[in-house]
C-alpha atoms as a PDB file:
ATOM      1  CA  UNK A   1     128.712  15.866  87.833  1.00  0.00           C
ATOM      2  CA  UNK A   2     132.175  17.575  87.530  1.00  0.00           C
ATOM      3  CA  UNK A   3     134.332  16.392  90.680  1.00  0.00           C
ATOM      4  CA  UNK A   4     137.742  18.230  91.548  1.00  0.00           C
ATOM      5  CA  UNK A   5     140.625  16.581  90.834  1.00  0.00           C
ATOM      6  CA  UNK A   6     142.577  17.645  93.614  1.00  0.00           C
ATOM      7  CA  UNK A   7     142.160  19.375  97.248  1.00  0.00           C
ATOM      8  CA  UNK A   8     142.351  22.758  97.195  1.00  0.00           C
ATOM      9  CA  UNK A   9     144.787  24.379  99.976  1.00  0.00           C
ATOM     10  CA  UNK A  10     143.285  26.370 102.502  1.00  0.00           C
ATOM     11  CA  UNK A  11     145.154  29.471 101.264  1.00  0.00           C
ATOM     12  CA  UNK A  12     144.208  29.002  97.762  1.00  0.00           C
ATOM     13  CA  UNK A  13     140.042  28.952  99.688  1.00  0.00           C
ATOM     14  CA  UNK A  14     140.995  31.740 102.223  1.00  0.00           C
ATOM     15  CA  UNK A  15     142.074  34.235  99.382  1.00  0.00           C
ATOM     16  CA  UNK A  16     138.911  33.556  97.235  1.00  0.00           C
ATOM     17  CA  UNK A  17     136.205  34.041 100.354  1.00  0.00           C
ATOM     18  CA  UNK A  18     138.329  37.162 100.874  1.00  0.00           C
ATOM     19  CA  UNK A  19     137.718  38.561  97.380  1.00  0.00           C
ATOM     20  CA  UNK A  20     134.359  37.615  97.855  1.00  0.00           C
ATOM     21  CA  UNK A  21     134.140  39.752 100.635  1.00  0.00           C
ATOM     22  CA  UNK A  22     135.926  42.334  99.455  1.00  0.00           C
ATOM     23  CA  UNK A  23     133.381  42.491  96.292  1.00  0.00           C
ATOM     24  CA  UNK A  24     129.943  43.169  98.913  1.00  0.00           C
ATOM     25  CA  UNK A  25     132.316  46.013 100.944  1.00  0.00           C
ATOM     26  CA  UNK A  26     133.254  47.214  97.784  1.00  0.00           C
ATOM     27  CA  UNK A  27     129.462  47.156  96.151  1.00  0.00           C
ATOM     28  CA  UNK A  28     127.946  48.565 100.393  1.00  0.00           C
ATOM     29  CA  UNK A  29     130.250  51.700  99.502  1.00  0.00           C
ATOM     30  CA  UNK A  30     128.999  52.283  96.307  1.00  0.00           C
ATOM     31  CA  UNK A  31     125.458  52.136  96.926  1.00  0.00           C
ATOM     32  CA  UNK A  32     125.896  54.124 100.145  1.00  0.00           C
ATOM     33  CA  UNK A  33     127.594  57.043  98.195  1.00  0.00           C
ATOM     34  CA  UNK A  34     125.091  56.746  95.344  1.00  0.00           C
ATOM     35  CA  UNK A  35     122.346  57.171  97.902  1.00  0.00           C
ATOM     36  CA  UNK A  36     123.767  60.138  99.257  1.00  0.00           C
ATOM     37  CA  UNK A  37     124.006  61.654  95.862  1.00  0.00           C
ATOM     38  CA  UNK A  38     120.453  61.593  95.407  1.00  0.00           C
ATOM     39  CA  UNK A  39     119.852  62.901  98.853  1.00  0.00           C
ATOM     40  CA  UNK A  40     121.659  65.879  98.154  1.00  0.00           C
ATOM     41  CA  UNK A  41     120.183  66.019  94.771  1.00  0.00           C
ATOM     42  CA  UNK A  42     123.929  65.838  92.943  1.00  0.00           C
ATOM     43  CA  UNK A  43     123.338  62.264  91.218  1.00  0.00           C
ATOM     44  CA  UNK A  44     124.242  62.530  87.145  1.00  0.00           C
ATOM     45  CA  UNK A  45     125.195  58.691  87.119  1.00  0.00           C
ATOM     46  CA  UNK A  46     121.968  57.190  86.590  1.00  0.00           C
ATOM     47  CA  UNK A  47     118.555  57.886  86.199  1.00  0.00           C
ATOM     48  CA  UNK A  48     115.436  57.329  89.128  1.00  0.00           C
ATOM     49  CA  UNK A  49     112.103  58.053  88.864  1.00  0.00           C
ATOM     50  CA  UNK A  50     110.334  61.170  90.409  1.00  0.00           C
ATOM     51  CA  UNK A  51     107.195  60.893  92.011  1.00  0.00           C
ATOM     52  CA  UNK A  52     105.545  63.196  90.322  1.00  0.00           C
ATOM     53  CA  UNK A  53     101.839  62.555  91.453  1.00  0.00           C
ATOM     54  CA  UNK A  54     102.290  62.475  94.921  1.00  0.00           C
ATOM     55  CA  UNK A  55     103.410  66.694  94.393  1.00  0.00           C
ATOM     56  CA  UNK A  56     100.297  66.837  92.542  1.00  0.00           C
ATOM     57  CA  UNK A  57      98.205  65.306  95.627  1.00  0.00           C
ATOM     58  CA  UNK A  58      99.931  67.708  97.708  1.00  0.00           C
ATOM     59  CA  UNK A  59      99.152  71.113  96.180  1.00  0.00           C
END
């Protein structure tokens, strides 16, 4: 099993957890604004489903 070699620092530690963290606020923001987009019926980015047969229930 691989075993470092030396201790790393507390800053070198600190800085990666905070790009860690960074990464999920980063990816929240993203999928909030994406969401929105398809609320508003705007999205181009991607493609979703429609649930077609449920409108077809309805009528």
């Amino acid at each position: 099993m691989a075993v470092p070699k030396k201790k790393t620092s507390k800053g070198k530690r600190n800085q990666r957890h905070a790009t860690w963290k960074a990464k999920a606020a980063v990816a929240a923001e993203k999928a909030l604004s994406i969401g929105k987009s398809v609320l508003t019926g705007r999205a181009q980015g991607f493609v979703y489903p429609m649930n077609e047969t449920s409108e077809e229930e309805s009528d």
